[in-house]
N, C-alpha and C. Protein backbone atom coordinates (compact mmCIF):
# COMPACT_ATOMS: atom_id res chain seq x y z
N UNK A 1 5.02 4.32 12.94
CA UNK A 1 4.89 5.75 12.71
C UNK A 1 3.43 6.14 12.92
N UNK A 2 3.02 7.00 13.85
CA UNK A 2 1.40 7.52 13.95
C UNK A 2 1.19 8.69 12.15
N UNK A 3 0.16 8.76 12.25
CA UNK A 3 -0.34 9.59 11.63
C UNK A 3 0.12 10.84 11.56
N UNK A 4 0.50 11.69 12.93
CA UNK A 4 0.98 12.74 13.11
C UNK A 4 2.64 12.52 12.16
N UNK A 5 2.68 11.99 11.61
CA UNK A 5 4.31 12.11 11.25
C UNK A 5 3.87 11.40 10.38
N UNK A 6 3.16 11.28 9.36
CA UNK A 6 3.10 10.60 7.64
C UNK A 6 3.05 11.89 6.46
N UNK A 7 2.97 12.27 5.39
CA UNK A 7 2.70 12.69 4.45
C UNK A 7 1.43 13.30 4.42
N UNK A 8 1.12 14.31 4.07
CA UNK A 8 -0.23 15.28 3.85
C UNK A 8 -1.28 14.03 3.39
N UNK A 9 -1.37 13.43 2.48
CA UNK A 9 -2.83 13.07 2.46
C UNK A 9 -2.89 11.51 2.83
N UNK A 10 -1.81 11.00 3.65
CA UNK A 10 -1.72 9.83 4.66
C UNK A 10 -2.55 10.78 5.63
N UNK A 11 -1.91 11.83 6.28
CA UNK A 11 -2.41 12.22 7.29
C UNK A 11 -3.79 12.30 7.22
N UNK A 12 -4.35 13.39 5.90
CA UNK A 12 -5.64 13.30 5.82
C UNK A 12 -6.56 12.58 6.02
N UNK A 13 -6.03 11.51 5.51
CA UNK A 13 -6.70 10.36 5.09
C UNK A 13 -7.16 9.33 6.52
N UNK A 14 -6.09 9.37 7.05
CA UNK A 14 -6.27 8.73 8.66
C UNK A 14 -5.64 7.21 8.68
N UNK A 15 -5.01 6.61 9.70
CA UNK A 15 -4.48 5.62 9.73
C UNK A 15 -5.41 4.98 10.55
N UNK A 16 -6.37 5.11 11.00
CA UNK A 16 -7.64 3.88 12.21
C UNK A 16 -7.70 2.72 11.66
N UNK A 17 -7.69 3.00 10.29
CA UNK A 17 -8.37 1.26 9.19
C UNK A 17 -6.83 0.39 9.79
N UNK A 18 -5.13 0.99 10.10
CA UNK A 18 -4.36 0.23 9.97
C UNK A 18 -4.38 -0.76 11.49
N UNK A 19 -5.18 -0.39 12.35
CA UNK A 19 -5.45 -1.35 13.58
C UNK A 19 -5.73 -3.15 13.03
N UNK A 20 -6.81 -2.51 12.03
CA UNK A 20 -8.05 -4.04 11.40
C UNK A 20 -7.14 -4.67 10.09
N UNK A 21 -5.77 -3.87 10.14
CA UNK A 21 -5.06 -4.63 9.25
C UNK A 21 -4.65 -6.24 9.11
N UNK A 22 -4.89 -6.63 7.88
CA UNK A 22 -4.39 -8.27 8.24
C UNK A 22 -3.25 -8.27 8.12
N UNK A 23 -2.28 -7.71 7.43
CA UNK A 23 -0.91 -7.65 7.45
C UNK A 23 -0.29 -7.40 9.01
N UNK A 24 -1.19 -6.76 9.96
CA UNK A 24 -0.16 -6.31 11.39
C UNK A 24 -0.21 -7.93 11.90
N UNK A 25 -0.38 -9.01 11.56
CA UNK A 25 -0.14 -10.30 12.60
C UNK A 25 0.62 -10.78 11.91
N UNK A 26 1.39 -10.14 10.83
CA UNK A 26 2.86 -10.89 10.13
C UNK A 26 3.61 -9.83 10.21
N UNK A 27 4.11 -9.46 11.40
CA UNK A 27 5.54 -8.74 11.21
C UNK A 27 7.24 -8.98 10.47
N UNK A 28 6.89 -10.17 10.41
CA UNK A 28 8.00 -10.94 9.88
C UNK A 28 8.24 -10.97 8.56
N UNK A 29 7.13 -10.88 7.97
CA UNK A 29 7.13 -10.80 6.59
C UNK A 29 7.82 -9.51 6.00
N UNK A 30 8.26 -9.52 5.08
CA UNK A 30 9.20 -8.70 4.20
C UNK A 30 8.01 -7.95 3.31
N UNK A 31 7.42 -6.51 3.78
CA UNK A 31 6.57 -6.29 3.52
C UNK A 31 7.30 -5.02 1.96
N UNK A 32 8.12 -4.68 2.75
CA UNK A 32 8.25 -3.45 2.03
C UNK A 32 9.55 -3.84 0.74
N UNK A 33 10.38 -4.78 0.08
CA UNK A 33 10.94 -5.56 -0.46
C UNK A 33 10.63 -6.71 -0.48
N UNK A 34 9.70 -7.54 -0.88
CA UNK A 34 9.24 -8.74 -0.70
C UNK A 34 10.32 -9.42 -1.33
N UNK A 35 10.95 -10.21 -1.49
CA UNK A 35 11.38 -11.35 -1.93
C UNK A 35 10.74 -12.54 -2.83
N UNK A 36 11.04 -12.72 -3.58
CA UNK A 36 9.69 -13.69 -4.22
C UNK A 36 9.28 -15.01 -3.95
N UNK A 37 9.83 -15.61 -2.45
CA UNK A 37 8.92 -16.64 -1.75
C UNK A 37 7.74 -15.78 -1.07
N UNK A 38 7.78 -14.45 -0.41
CA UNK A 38 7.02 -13.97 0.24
C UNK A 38 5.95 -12.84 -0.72
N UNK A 39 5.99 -12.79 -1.82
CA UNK A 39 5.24 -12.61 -2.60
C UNK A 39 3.89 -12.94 -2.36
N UNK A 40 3.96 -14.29 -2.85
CA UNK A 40 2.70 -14.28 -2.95
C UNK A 40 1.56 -14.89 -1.63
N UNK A 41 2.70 -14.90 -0.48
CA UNK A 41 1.74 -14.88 0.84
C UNK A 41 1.38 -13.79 0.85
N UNK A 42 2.14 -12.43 0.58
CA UNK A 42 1.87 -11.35 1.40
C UNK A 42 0.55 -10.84 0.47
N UNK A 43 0.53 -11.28 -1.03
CA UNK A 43 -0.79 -10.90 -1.95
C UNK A 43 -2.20 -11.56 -1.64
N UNK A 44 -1.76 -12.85 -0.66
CA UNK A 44 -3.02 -13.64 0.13
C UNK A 44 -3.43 -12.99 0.76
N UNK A 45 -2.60 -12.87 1.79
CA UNK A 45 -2.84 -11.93 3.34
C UNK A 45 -3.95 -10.56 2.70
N UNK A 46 -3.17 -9.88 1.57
CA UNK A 46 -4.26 -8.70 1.32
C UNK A 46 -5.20 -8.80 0.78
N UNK A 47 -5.75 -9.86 -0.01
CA UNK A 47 -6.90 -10.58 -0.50
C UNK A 47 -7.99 -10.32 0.10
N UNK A 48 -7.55 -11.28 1.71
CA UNK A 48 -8.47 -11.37 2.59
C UNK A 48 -8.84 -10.42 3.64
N UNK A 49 -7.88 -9.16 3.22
CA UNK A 49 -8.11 -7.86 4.25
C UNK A 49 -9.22 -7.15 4.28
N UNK A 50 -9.66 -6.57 5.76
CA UNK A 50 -10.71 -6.15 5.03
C UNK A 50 -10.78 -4.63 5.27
N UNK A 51 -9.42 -4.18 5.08
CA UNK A 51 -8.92 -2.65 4.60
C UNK A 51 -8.10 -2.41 3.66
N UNK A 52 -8.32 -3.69 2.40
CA UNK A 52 -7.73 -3.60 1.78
C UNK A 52 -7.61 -1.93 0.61
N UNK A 53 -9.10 -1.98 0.33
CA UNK A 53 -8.97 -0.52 0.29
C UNK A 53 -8.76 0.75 0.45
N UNK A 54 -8.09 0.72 1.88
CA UNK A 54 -8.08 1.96 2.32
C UNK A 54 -6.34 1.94 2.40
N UNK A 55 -6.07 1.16 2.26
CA UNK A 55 -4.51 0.46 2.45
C UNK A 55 -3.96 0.93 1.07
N UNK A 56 -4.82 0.48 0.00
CA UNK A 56 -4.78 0.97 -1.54
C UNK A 56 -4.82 2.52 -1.64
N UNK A 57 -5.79 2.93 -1.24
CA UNK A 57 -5.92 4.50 -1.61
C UNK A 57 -4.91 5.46 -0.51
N UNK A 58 -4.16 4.75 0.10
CA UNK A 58 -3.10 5.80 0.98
C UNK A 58 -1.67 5.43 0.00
N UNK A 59 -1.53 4.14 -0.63
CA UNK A 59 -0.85 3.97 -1.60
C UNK A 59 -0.55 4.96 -2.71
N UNK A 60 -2.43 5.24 -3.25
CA UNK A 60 -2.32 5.60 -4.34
C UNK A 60 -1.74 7.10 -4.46
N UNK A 61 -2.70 8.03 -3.24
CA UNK A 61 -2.61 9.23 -2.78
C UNK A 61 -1.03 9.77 -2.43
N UNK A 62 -0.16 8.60 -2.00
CA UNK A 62 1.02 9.02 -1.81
C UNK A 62 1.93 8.53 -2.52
N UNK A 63 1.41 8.40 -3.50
CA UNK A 63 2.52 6.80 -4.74
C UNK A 63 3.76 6.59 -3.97
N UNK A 64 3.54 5.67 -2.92
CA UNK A 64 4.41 5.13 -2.47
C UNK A 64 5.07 4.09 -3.42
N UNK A 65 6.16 4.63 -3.08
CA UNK A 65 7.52 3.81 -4.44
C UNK A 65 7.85 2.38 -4.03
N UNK A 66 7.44 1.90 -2.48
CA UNK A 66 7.51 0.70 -2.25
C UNK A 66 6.50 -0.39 -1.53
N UNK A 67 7.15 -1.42 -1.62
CA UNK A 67 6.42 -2.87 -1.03
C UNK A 67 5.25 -3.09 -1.65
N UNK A 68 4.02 -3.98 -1.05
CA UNK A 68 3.06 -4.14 -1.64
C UNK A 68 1.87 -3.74 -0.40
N UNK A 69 0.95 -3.01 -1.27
CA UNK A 69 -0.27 -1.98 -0.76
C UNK A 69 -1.50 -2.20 -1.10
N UNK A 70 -2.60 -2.90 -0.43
CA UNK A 70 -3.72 -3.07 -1.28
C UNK A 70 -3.11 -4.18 -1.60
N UNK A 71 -2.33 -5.38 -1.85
CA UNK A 71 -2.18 -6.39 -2.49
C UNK A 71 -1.74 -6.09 -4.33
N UNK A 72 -1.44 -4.60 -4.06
CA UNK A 72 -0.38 -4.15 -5.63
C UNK A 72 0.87 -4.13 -5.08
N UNK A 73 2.02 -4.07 -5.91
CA UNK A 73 3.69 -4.21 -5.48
C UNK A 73 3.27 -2.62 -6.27
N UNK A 74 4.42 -1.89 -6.73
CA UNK A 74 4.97 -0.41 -7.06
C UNK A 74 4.45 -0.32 -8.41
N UNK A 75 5.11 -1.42 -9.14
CA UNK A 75 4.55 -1.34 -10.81
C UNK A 75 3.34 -1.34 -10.81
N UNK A 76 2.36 -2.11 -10.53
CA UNK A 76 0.88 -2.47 -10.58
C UNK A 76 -0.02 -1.41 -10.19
N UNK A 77 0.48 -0.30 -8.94
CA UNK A 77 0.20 0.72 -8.71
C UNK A 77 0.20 2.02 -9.45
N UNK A 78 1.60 2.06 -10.23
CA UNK A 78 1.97 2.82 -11.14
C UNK A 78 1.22 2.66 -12.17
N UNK A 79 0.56 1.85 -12.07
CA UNK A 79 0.17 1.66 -13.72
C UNK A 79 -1.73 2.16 -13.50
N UNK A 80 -1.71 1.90 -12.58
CA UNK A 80 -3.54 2.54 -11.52
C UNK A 80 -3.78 4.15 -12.21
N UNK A 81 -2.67 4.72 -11.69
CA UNK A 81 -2.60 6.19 -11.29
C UNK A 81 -2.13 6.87 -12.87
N UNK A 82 -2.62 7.90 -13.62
CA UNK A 82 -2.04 8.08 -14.74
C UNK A 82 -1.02 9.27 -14.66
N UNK A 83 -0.31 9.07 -15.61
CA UNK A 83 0.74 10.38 -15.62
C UNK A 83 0.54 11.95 -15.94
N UNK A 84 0.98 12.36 -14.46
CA UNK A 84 0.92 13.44 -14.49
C UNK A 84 1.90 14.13 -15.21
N UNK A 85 1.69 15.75 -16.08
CA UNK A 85 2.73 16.55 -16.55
C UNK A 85 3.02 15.68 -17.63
N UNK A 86 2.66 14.61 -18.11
CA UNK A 86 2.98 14.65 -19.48
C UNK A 86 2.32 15.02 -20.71
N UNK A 87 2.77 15.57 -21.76
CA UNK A 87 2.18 15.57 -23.15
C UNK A 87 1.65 14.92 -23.93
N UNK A 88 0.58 14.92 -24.10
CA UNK A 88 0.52 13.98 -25.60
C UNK A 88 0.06 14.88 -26.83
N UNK A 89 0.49 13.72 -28.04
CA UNK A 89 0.09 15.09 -29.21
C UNK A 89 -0.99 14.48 -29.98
């Protein structure tokens, strides 16, 4: 998917960093449902990225509900970002 066809602040944000991605030389990998043999390669692979941040903050900006981003899965992300619209007393 280019840029022209992502979400407002994907778009903003720019997809160039996803060229220098370390994740694009494992297509095979089960990025977006990992499985839990491919777990914790795919948390290596983002370790050593070196867009791992920018990979993170298109995550965060679009709380994407899946796979793993930045080397976070959905929960780990969720838990980054605080809740919006709720109350406290």
């Amino acid at each position: 998917m280019d840029s022209s066809t992502q979400p407002g602040p994907t778009r903003r944000r720019g997809h160039r960093w996803r060229h220098r991605a370390a994740c694009a030389a494992y297509p095979s990998l089960e990025w977006i449902e990992p499985s839990s043999p491919h777990i914790g390669t795919c948390r290596s692979i983002c370790r050593a990225c070196p867009v791992r941040r920018e990979c993170l903050a298109v995550a965060l900006d679009t709380r994407e509900p899946w796979g793993i981003w930045g080397g976070l899965d959905p929960r780990e992300r969720r838990e980054l970002v605080p809740h919006q619209g709720t109350l406290t007393r």
